[in-house]
Protein backbone atom coordinates (compact mmCIF):
# COMPACT_ATOMS: atom_id res chain seq x y z
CA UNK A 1 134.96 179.71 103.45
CA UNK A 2 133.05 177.65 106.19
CA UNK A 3 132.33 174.10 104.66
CA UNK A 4 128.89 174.06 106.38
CA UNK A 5 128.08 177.44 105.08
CA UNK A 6 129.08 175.70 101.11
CA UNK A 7 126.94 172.77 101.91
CA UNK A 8 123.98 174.53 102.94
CA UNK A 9 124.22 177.41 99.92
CA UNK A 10 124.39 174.42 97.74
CA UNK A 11 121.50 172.79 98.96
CA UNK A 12 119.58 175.78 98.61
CA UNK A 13 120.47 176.04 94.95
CA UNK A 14 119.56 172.96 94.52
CA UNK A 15 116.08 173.64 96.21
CA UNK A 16 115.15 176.28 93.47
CA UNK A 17 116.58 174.06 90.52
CA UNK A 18 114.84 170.72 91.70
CA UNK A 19 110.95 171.86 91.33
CA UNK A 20 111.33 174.32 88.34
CA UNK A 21 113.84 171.51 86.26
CA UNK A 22 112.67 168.29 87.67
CA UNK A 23 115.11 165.80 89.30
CA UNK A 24 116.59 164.26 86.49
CA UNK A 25 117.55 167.99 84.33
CA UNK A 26 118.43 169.93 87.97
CA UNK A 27 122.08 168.48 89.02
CA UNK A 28 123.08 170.04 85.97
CA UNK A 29 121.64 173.18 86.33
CA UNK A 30 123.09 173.61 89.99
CA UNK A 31 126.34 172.67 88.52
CA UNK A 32 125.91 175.20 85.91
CA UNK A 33 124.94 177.75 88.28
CA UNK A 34 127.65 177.12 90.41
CA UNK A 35 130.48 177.09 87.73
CA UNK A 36 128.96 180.34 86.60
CA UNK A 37 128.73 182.15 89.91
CA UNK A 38 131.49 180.56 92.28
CA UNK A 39 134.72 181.44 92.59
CA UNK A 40 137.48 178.78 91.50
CA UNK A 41 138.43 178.01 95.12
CA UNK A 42 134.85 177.54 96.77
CA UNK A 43 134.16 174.46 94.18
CA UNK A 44 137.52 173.12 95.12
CA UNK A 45 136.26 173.17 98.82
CA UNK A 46 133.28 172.50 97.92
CA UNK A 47 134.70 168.99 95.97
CA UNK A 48 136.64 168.50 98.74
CA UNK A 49 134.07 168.39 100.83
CA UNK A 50 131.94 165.85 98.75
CA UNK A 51 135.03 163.44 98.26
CA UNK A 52 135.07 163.52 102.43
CA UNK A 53 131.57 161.74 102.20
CA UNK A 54 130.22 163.42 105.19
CA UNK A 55 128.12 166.21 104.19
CA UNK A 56 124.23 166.30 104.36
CA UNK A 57 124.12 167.29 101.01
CA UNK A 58 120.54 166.77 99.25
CA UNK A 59 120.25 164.21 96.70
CA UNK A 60 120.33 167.17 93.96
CA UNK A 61 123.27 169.07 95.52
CA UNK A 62 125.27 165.92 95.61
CA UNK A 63 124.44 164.93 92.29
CA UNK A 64 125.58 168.45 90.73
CA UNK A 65 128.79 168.73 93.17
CA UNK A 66 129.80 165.11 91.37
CA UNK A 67 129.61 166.77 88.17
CA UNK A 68 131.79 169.44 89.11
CA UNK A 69 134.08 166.94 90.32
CA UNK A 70 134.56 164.94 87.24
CA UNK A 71 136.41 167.71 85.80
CA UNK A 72 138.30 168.28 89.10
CA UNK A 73 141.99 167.22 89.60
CA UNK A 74 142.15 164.97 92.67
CA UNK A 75 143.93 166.49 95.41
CA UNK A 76 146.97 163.98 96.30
């Protein structure tokens, strides 16, 4: 899947968590949500994608996709 397209779903997600949850409660939502919904190899792109650095992720969205990472394998 397109890595831009992953970025910007998670940033919505974490749009609809962040004002219902509150900032510090909605990371773990969206990570919740996502581990839930996604399949296996969108939030290893997804990961991927946050190691790189690069992504305009929001503050929310990168907080949850670190979360998801923890329990992700590094790739090597």
């Amino acid at each position: 899947m397109d890595a831009d397209h992953l970025v910007h779903m998670v940033n919505d997600i974490a749009s609809f968590f962040g004002p219902s949850t509150g900032p510090a409660q909605a990371p773990a939502e969206v990570a919740a949500h996502m581990k839930r919904f996604w399949e296996p190899r969108m939030l290893r792109q997804i990961v991927e994608v946050w190691r790189g650095g690069r992504a305009p992720f929001s503050d929310i969205g990168r907080a949850a996709v670190a979360l998801i990472a923890k329990d992700a394998p590094a790739k090597g």
